[in-house]
C-alpha atoms as a PDB file:
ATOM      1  CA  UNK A   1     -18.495   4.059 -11.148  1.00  0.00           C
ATOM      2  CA  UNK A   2     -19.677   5.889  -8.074  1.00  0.00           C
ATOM      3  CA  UNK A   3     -19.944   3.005  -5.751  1.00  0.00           C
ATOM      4  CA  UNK A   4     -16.218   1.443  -6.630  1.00  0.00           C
ATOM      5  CA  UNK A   5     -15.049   5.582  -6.134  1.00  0.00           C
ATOM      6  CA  UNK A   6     -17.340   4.663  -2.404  1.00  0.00           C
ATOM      7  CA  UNK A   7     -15.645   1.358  -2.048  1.00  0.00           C
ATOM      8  CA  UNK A   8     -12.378   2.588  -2.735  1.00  0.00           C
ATOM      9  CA  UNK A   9     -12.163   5.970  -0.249  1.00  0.00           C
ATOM     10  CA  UNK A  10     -13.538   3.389   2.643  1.00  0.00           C
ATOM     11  CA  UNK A  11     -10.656   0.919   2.217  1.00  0.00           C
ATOM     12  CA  UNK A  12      -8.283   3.879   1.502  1.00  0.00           C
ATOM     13  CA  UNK A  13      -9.992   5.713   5.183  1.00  0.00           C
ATOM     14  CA  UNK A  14      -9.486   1.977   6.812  1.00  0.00           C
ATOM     15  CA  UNK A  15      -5.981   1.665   5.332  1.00  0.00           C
ATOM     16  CA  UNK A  16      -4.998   4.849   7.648  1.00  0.00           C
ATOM     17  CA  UNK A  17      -5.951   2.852  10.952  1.00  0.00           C
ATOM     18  CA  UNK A  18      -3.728  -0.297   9.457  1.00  0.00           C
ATOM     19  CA  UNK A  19      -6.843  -2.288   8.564  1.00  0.00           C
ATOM     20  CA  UNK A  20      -9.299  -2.659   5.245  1.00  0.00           C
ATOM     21  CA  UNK A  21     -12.792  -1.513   5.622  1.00  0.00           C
ATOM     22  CA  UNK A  22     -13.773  -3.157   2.291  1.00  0.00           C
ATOM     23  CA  UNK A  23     -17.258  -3.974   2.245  1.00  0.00           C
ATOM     24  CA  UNK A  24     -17.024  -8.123   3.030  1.00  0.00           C
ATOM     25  CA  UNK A  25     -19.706 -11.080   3.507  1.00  0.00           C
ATOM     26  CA  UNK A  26     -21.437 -11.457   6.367  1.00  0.00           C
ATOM     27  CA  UNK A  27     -19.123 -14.786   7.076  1.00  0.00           C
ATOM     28  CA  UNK A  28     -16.267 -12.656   6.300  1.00  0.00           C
ATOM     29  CA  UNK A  29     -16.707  -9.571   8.426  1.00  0.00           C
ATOM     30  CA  UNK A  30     -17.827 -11.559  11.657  1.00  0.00           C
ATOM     31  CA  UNK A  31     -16.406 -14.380  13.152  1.00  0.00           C
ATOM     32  CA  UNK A  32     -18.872 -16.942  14.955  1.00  0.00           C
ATOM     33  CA  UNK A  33     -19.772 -14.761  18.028  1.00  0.00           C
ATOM     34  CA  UNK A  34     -20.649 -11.913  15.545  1.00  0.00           C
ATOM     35  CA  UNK A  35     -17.959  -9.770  16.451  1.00  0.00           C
ATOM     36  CA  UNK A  36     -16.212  -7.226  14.327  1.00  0.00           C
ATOM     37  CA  UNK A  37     -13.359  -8.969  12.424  1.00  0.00           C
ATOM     38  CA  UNK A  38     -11.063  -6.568  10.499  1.00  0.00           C
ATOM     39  CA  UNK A  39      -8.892  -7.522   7.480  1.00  0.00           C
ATOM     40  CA  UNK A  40      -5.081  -6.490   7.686  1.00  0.00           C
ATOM     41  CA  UNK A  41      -4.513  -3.573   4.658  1.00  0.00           C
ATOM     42  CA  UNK A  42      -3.384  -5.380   1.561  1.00  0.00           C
ATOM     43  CA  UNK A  43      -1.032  -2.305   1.256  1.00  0.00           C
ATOM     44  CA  UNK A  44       0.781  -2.935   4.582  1.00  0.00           C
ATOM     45  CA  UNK A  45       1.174  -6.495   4.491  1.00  0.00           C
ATOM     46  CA  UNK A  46       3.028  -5.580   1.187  1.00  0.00           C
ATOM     47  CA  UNK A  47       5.349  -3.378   3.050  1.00  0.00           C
ATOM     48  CA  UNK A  48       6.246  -6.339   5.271  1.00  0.00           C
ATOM     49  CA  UNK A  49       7.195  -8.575   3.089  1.00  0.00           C
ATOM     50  CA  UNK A  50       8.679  -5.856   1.497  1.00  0.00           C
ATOM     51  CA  UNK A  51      10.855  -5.624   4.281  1.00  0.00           C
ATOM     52  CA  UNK A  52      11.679  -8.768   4.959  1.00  0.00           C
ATOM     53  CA  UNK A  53      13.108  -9.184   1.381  1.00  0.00           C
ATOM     54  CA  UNK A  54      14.961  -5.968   2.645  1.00  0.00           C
ATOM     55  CA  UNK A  55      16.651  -7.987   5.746  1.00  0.00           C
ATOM     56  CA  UNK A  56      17.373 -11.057   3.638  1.00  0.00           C
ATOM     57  CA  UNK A  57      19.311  -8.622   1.392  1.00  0.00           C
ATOM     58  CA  UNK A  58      21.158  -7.470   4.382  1.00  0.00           C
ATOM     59  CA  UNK A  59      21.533 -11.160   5.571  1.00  0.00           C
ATOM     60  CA  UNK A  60      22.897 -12.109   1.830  1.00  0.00           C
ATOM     61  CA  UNK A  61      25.409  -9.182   1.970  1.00  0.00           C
ATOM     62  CA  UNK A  62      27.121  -9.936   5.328  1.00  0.00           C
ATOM     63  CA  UNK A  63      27.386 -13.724   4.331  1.00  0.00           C
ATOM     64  CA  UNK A  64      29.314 -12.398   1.189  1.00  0.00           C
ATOM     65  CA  UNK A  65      26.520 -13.701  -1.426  1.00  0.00           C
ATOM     66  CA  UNK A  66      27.300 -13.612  -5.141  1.00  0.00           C
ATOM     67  CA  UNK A  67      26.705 -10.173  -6.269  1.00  0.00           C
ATOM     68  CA  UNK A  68      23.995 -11.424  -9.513  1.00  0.00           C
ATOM     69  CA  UNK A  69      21.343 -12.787  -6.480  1.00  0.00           C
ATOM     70  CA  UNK A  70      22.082  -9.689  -4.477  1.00  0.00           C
ATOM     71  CA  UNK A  71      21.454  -7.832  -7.548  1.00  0.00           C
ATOM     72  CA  UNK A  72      18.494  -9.717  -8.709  1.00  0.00           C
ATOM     73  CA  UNK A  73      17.205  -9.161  -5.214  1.00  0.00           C
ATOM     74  CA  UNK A  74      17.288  -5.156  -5.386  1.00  0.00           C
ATOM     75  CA  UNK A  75      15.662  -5.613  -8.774  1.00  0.00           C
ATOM     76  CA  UNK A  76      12.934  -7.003  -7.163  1.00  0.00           C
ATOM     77  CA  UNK A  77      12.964  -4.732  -3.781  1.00  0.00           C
ATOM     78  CA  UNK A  78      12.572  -1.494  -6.472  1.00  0.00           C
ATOM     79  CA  UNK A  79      10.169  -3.234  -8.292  1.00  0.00           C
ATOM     80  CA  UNK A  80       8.181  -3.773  -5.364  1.00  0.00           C
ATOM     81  CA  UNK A  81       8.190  -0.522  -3.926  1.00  0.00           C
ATOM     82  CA  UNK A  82       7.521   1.042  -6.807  1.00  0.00           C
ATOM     83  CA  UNK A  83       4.233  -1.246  -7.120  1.00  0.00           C
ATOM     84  CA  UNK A  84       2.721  -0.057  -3.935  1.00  0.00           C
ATOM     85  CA  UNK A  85       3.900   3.250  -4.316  1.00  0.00           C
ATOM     86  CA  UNK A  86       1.740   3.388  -7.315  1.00  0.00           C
ATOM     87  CA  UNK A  87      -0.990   1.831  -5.427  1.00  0.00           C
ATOM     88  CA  UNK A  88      -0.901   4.914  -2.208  1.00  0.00           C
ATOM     89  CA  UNK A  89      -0.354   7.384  -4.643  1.00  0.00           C
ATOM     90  CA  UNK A  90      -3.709   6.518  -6.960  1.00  0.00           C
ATOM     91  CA  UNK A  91      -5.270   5.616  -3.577  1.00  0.00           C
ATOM     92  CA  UNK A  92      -4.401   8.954  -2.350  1.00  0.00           C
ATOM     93  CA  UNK A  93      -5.897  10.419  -5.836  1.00  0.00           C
ATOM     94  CA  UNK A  94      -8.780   8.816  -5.852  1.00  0.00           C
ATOM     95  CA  UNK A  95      -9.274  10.418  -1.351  1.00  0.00           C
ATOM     96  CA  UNK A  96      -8.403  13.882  -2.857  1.00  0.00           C
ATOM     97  CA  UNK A  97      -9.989  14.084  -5.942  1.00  0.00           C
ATOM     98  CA  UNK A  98     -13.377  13.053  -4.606  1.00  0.00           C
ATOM     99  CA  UNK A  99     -13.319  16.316  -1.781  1.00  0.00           C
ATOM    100  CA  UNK A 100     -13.216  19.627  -3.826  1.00  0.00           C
ATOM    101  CA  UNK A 101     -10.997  20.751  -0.667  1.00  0.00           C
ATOM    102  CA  UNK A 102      -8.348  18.235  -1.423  1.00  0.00           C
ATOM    103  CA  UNK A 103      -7.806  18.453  -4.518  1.00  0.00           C
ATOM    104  CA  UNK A 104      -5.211  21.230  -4.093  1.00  0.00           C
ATOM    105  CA  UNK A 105      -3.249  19.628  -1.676  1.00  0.00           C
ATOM    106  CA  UNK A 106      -3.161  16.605  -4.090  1.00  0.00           C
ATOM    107  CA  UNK A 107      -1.468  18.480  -7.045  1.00  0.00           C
ATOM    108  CA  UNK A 108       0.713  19.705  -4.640  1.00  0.00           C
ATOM    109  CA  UNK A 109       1.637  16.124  -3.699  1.00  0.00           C
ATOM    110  CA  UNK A 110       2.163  15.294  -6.972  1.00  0.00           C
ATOM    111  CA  UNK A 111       4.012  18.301  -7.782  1.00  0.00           C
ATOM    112  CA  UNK A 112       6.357  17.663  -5.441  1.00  0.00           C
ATOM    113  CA  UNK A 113       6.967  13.823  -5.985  1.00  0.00           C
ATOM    114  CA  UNK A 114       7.954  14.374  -9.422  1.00  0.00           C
ATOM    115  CA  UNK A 115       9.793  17.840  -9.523  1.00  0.00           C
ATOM    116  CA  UNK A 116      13.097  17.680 -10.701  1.00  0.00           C
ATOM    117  CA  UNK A 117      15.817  18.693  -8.408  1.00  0.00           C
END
């Protein structure tokens, strides 16, 4: 359980530079002069397509689209966002809760993402 926590707070730490630091294969991590080779963040290269199915709402709207696909469309934006957003947060949880000096500013986080206003 330890070592996924491990795995988790070093692609988390990566994620904050825009790239994964998730422990890879030797073939994976280096190309063929044995340099470096860092994966793009799964999270971020949801955001982009994320927003590109953002534009081609806007695009749909100015040509006057029926309003069921630009409907179906937001469905799918929301559902989207609220996807990764689950994913940061409980990546975010898992950064906090493991440093005893975090953990406060985490249920503050949370506190304030779902209070009630």
């Amino acid at each position: 359980m330890m070592d996924s926590i491990d795995v988790r707070l070093r692609r988390i730490e990566g994620s904050r530079k825009g790239f994964s630091t998730s422990s890879a294969t030797h073939s994976d991590s280096e190309n063929q002069q044995g340099k470096q080779v860092r994966k793009p963040d799964p999270v971020i290269h949801r955001l982009n397509r994320i927003a590109g199915q953002v534009e081609g709402i806007k695009e749909m709207y100015n040509e006057g689209r029926d309003c069921m696909e630009l409907a179906q469309q937001v469905v799918a934006v929301r559902s989207a966002l609220a996807s990764v957003g689950k994913e940061i947060v409980s990546g975010e949880a898992v950064r906090c809760l493991a440093s005893r000096t975090k953990q406060k500013e985490f249920a503050r986080m949370i506190q304030n993402l779902f209070s009630i206003s």
